[in-house]
Protein backbone atom coordinates (compact mmCIF):
# COMPACT_ATOMS: atom_id res chain seq x y z
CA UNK A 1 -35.86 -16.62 -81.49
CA UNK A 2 -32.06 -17.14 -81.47
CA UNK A 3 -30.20 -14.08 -83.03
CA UNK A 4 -26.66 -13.75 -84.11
CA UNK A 5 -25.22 -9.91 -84.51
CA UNK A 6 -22.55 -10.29 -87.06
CA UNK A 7 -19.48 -8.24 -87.41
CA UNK A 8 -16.23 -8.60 -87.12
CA UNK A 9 -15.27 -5.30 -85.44
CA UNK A 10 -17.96 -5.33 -83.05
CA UNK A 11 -15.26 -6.77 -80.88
CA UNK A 12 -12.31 -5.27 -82.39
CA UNK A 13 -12.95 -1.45 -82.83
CA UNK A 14 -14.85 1.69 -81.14
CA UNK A 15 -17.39 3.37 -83.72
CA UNK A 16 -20.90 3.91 -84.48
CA UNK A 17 -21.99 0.20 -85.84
CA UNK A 18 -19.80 -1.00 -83.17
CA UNK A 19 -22.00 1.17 -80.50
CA UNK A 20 -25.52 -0.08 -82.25
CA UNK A 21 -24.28 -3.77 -82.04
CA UNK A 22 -23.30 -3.37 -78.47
CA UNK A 23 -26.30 -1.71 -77.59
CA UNK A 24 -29.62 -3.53 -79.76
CA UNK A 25 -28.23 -6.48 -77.98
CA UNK A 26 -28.78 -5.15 -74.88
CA UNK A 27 -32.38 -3.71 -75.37
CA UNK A 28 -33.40 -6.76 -77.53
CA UNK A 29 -32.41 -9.04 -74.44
CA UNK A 30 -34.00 -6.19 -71.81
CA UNK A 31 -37.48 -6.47 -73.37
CA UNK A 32 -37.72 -9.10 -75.64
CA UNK A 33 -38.05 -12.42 -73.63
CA UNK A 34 -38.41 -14.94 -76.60
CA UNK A 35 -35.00 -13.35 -78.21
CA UNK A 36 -32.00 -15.26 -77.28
CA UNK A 37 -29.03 -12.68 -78.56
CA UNK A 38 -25.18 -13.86 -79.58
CA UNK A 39 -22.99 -11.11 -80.72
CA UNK A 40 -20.09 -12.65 -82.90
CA UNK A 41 -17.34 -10.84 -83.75
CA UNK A 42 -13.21 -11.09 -84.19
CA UNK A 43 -10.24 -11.63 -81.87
CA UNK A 44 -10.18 -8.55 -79.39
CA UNK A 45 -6.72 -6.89 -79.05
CA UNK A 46 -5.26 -6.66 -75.67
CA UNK A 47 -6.26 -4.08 -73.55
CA UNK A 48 -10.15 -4.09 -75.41
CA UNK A 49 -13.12 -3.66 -73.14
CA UNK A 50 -16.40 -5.01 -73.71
CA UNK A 51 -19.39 -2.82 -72.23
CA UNK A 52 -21.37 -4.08 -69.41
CA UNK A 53 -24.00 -6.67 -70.81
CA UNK A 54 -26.89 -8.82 -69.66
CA UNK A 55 -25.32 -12.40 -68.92
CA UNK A 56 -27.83 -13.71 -70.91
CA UNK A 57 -25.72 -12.60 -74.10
CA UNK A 58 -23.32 -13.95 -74.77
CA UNK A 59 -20.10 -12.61 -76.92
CA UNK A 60 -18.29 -15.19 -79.28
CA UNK A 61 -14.98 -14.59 -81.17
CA UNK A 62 -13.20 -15.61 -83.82
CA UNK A 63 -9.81 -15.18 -85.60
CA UNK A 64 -9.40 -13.58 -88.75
CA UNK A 65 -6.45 -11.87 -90.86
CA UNK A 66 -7.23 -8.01 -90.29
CA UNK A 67 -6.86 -5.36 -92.99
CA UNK A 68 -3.89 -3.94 -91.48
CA UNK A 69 -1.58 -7.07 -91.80
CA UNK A 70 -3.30 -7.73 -95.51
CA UNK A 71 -2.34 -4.33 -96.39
CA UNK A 72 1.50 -4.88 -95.90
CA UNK A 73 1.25 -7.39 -98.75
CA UNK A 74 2.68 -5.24 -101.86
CA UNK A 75 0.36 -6.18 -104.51
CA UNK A 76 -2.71 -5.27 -101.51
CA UNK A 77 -1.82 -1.93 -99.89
CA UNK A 78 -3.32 0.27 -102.16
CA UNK A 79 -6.73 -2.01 -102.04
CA UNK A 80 -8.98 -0.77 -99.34
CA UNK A 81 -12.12 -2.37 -100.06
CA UNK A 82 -10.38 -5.35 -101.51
CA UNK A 83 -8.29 -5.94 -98.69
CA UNK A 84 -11.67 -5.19 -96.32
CA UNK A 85 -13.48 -7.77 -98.07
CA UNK A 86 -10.76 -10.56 -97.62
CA UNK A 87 -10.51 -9.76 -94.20
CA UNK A 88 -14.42 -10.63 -93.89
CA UNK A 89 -14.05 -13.38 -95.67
CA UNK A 90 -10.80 -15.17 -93.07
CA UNK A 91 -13.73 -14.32 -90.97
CA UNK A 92 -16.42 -16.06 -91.78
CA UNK A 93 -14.46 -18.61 -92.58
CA UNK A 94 -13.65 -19.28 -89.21
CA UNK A 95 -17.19 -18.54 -88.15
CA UNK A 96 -18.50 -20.99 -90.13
CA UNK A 97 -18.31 -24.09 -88.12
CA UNK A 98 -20.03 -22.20 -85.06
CA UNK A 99 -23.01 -20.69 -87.22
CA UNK A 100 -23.23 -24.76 -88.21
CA UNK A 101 -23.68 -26.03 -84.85
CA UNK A 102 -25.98 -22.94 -83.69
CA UNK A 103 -28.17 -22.88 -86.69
CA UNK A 104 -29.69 -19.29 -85.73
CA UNK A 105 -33.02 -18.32 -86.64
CA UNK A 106 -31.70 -14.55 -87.65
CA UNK A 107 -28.03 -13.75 -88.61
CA UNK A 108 -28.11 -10.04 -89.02
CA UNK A 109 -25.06 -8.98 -90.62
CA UNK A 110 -24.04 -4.98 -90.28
CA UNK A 111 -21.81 -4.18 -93.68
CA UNK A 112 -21.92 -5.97 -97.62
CA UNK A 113 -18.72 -7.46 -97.34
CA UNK A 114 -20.37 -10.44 -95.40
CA UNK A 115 -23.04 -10.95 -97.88
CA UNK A 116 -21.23 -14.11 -99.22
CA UNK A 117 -20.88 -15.56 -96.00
CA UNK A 118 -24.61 -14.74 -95.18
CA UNK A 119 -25.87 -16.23 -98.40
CA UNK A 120 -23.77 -19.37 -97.98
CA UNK A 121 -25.23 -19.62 -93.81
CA UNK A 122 -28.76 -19.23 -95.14
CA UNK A 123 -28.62 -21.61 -97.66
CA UNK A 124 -26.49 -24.04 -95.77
CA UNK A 125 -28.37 -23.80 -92.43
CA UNK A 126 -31.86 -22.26 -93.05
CA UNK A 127 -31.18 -18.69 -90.99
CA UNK A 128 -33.28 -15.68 -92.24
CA UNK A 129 -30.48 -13.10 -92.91
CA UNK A 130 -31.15 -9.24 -92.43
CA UNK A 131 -29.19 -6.57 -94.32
CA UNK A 132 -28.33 -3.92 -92.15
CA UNK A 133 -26.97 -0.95 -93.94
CA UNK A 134 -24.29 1.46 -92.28
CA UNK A 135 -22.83 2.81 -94.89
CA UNK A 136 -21.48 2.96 -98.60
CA UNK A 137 -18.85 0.30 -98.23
CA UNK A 138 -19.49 -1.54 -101.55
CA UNK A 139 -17.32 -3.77 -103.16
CA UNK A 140 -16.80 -5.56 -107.09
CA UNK A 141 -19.47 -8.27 -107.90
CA UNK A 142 -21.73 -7.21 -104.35
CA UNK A 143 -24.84 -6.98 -106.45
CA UNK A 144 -24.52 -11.02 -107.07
CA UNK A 145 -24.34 -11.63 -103.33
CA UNK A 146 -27.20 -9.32 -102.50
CA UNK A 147 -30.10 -11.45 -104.37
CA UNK A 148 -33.76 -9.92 -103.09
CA UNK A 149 -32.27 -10.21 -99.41
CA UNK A 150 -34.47 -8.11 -96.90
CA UNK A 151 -32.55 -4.94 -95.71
CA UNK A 152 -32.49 -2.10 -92.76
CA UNK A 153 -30.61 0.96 -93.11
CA UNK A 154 -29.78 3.53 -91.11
CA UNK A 155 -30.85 6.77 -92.80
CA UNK A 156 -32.93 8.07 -95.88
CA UNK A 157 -29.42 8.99 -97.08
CA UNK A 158 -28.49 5.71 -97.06
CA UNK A 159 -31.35 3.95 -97.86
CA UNK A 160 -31.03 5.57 -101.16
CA UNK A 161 -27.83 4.45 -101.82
CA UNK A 162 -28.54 0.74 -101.26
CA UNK A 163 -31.42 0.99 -103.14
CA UNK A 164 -29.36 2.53 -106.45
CA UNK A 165 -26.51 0.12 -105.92
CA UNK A 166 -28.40 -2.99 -104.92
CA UNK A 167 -31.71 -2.35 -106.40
CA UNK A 168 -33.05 -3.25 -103.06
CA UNK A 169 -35.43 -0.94 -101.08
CA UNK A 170 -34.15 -1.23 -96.91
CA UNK A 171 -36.57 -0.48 -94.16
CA UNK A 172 -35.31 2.83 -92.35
CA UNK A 173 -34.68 2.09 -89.13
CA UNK A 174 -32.34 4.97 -87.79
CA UNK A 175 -29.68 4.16 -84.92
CA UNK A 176 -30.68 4.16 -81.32
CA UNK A 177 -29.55 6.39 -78.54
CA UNK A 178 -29.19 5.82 -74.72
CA UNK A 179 -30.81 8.69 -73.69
CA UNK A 180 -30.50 7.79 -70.12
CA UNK A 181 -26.82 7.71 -70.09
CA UNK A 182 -26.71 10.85 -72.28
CA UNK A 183 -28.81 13.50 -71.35
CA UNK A 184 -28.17 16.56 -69.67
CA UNK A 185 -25.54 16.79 -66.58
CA UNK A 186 -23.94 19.86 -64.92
CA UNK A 187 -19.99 19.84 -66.44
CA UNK A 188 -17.63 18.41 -63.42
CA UNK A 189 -15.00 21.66 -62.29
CA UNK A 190 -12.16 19.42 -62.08
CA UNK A 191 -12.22 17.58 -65.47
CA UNK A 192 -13.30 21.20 -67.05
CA UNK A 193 -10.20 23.02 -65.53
CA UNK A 194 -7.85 19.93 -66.29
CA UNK A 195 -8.67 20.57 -70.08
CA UNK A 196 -9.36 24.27 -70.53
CA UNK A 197 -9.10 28.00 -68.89
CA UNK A 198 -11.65 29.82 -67.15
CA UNK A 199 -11.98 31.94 -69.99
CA UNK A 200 -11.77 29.82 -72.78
CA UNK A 201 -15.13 28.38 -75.10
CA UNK A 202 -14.45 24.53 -75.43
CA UNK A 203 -15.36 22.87 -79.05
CA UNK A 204 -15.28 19.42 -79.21
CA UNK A 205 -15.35 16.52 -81.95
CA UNK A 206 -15.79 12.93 -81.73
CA UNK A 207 -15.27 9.96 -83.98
CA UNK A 208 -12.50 8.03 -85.43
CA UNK A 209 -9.57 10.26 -86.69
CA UNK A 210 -9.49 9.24 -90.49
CA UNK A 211 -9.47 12.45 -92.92
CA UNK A 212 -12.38 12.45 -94.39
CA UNK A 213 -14.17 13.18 -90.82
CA UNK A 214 -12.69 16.26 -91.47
CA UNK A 215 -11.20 17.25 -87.95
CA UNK A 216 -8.19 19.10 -90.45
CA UNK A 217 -10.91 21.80 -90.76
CA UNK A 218 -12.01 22.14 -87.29
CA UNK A 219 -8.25 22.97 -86.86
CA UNK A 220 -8.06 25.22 -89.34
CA UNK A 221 -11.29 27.14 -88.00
CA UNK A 222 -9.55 27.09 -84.63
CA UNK A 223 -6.79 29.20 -86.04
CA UNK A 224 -9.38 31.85 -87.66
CA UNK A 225 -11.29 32.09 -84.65
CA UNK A 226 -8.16 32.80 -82.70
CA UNK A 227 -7.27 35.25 -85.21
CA UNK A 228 -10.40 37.20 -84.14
CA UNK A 229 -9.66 36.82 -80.53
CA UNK A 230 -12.07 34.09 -79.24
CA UNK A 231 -10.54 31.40 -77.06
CA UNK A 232 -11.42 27.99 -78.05
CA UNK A 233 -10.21 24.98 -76.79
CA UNK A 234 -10.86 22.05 -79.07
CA UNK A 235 -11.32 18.93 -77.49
CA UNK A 236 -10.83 15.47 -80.67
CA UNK A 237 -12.06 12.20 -79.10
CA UNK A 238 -10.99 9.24 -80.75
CA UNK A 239 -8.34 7.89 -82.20
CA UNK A 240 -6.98 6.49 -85.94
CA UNK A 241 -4.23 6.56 -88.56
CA UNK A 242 -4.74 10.61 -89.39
CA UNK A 243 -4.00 11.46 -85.83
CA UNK A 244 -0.25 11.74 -86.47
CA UNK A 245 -1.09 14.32 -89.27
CA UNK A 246 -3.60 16.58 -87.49
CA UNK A 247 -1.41 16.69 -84.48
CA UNK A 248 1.26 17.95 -87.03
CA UNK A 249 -1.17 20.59 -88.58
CA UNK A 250 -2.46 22.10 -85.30
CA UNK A 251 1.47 22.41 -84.61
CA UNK A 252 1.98 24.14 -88.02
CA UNK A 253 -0.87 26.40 -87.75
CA UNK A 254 -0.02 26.99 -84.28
CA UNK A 255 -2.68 25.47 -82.39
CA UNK A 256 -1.34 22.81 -80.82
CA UNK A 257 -1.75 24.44 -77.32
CA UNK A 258 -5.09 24.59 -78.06
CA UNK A 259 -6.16 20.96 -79.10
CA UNK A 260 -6.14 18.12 -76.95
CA UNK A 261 -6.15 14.32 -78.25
CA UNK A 262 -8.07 12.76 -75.94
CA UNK A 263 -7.95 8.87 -77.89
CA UNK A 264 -10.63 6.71 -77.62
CA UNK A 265 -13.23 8.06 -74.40
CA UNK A 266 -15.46 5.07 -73.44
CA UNK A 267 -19.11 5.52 -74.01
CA UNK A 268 -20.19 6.23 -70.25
CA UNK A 269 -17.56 8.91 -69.96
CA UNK A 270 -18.51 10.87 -72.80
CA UNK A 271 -21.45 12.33 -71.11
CA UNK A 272 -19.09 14.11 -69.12
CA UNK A 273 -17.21 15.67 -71.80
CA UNK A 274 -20.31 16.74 -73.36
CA UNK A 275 -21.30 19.05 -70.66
CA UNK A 276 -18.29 20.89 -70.64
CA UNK A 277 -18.68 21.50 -74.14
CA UNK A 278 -19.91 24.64 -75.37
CA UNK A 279 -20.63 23.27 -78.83
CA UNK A 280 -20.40 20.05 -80.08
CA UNK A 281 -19.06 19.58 -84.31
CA UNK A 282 -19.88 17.38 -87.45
CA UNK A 283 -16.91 17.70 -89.94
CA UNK A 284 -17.45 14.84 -92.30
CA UNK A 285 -17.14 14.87 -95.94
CA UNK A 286 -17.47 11.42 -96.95
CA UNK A 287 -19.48 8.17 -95.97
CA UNK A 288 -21.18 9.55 -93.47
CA UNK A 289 -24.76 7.71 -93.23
CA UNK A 290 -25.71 8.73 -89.89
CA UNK A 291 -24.19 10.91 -87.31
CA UNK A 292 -24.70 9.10 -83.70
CA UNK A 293 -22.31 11.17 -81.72
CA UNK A 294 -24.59 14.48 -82.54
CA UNK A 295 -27.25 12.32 -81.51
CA UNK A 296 -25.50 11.93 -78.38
CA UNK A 297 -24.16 15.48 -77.83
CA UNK A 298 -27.80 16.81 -78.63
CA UNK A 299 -29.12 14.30 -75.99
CA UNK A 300 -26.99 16.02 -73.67
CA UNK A 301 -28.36 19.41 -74.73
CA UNK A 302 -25.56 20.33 -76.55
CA UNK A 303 -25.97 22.66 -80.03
CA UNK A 304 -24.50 21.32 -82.73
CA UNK A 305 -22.58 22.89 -85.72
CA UNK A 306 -22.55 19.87 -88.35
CA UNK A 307 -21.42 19.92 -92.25
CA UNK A 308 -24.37 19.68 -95.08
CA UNK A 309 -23.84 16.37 -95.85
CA UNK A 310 -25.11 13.07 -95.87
CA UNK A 311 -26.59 11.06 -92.95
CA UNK A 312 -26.14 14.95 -90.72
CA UNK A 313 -29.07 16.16 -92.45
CA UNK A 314 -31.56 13.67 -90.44
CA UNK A 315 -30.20 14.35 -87.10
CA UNK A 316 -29.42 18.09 -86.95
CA UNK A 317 -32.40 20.69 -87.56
CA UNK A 318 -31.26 23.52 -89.02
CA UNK A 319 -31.51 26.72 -86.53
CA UNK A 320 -33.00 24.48 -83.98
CA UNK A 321 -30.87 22.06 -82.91
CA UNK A 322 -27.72 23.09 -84.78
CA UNK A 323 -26.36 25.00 -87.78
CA UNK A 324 -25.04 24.07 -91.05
CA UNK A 325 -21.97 24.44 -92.99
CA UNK A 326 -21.10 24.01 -96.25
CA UNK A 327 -18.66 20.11 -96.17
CA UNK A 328 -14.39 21.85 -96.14
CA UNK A 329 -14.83 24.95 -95.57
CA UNK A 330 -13.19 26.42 -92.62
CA UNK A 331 -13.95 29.70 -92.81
CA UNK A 332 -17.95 28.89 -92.52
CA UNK A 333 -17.09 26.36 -89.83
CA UNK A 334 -15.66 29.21 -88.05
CA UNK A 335 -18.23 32.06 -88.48
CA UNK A 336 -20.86 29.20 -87.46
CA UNK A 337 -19.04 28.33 -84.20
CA UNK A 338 -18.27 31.75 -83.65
CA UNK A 339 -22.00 32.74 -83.84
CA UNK A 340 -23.32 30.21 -81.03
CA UNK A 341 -20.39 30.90 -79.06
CA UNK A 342 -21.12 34.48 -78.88
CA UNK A 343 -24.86 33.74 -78.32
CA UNK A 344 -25.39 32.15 -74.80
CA UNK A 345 -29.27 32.09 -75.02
CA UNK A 346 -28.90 30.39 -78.49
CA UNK A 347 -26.43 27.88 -77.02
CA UNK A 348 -29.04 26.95 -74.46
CA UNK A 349 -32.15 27.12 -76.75
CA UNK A 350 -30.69 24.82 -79.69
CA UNK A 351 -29.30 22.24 -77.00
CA UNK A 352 -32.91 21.75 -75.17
CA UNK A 353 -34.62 21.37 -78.85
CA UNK A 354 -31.92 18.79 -79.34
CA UNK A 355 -32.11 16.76 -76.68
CA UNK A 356 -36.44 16.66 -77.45
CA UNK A 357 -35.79 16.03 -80.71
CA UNK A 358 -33.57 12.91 -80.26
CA UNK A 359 -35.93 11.57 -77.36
CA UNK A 360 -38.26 11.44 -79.84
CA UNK A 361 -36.63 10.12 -82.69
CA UNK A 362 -34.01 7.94 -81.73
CA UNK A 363 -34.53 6.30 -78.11
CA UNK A 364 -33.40 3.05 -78.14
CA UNK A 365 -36.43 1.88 -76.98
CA UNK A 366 -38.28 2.61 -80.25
CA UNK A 367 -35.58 1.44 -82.19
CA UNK A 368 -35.40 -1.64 -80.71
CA UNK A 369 -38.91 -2.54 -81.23
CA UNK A 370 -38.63 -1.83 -85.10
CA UNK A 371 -35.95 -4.35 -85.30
CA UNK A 372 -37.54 -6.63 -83.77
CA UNK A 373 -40.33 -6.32 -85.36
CA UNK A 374 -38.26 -6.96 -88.81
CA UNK A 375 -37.13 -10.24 -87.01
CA UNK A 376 -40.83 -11.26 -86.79
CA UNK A 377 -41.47 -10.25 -89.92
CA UNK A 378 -38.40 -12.83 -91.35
CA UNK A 379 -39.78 -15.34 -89.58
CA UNK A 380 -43.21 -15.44 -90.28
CA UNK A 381 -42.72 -15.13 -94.36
């Protein structure tokens, strides 16, 4: 069975469907002998770094005209999807010659803007094409590209979205977490006392710093909770175009002491950060389907305080592995962090339900197998 993983920023950014790409490839390959895996995706800047793979898979790039330059056309930089869709499209483009002369039994595409290119491959060269669905990121005409087309996606949440918009009903098959590389480790002195005082609770975020992740109100719920005397450090991981204006608004609310950018952390070093972590947050307000790095802080064993929204509700159990808060509000964010904070054997109790709860639910092993067994299903119909 000769796969293709399609997406363009596979090889480009750092983020969740970048993270399941990486890492299906590397189960499928582990523990699937007949599957021969190709992950295809754009250009890499300078200074990218793929994660350690199997040699068996092999990682294939192409050029393509990225959002960012489209959008400094006038007439496109007010056009997100628009200008997200085009850059798919110089994509496939280019990846059409390749997908020509490997003629892959599966192409399994990650987002709708390559459902053009995927219908075209399948008709063109006979590959079964899976739908995997991230996320919400629709765009004019998509229904005409999405025919009857077999689809995954990665939460209820989702799935319901796909099937209102496309009319298609996806298979949930949720994301998959290394829970051997994230899972409970004792936090390292010197890294904790490079980042934080003695005395001081550390709160930490991860994901890519665009505002509707929300990390605005984690630093306004820094400032209450130092208005009530707690000390909390906040720790944001990642890295994006809204980092310029939260670093300004912890300086005007007079946090900036108290929140360190750490940029982009590479997947086997967040465990680390984890365990220093007294609490681990969800801030998100829009598009968010899923939730994988509160799979990965609860995997560590660390409680989560998430916002009521979207994708959050399927990996956070409410006053077991985490608490709820209603999406922009800082001052709930605040009295929820403030009560685990304050309650060391609540801390400890919600982080050990956590990490048996995402054992359970999403070790990659068990996710792997479901794809898989989609692939089989493709082929066989």
């Amino acid at each position: 069975m000769k796969v293709a993983l399609y997406n363009v920023t596979t090889t480009t950014k750092t983020g969740g469907v970048e993270s399941f790409v990486w890492e299906l490839a590397r189960y499928l390959t582990q523990n699937y002998a007949d599957c021969q895996v190709d992950i295809i995706g754009g250009t890499s800047p300078k200074g990218f770094c793929y994660p350690e793979l199997d040699s068996r898979i092999r990682v294939i790039t192409r050029r393509f005209i990225a959002r960012e330059r489209l959008r400094k056309i006038p007439l496109l930089n007010r056009l997100y999807g628009q200008t997200k869709l085009l850059e798919r499209l110089s994509f496939g483009l280019a990846c059409l010659p390749l997908l020509a002369r490997e003629r892959y039994d599966i192409i399994h595409i990650q987002k709708p803007y390559d459902l053009p290119l995927a219908q075209l491959a399948g008709r063109l060269f006979g590959s079964k094409i899976l739908f995997g669905c991230h996320g919400k990121d629709f765009f004019p005409a998509d229904r005409l590209f999405a025919g009857n087309l077999p689809a995954v996606s990665c939460s209820h949440y989702n799935a319901e979205i796909v099937k209102t918009h496309f009319g298609i009903d996806p298979v949930v098959i949720y994301n998959g977490i290394d829970t051997t590389l994230f899972s409970p480790r004792p936090a390292r002195p010197e890294l904790r006392a490079s980042l934080a005082a003695p005395e001081e609770f550390i709160v930490m975020q991860v994901g890519r710093q665009v505002r509707w992740k929300g990390a605005q109100y984690l630093i306004q719920a820094l400032a209450l909770l130092h208005a009530r005397d707690i000390p909390v450090k906040v720790l944001l991981a990642g890295d994006g175009p809204y980092r310029k204006e939260l670093e300004a608004q912890a300086h005007r609310s007079g946090v900036a002491e108290s929140v360190v950018f750490l940029g982009n952390v590479p997947n086997q070093d967040l465990p680390d950060y984890y365990a220093l972590s007294d609490v681990v947050v969800g801030t998100s307000f829009a598009n968010e389907t899923f939730g994988i790095a509160l799979c990965e802080a609860s995997a560590c064993e660390r409680p989560i305080v998430a916002s009521d929204f979207g994708g959050f509700r399927e990996v956070v159990v409410d006053k077991q592995t985490g608490l709820f808060y209603h999406p922009q509000d800082p001052q709930e964010l605040a009295d929820q962090v403030e009560c685990l904070l304050l309650d060391a054997h609540c801390l400890q109790k919600m982080g050990q339900a956590g990490r048996r709860f995402v054992v359970d639910n999403f070790g990659w092993p068990a996710v792997a197998r479901r794809v898989y067994q989609q692939y089989r299903n493709l082929l066989h119909k």
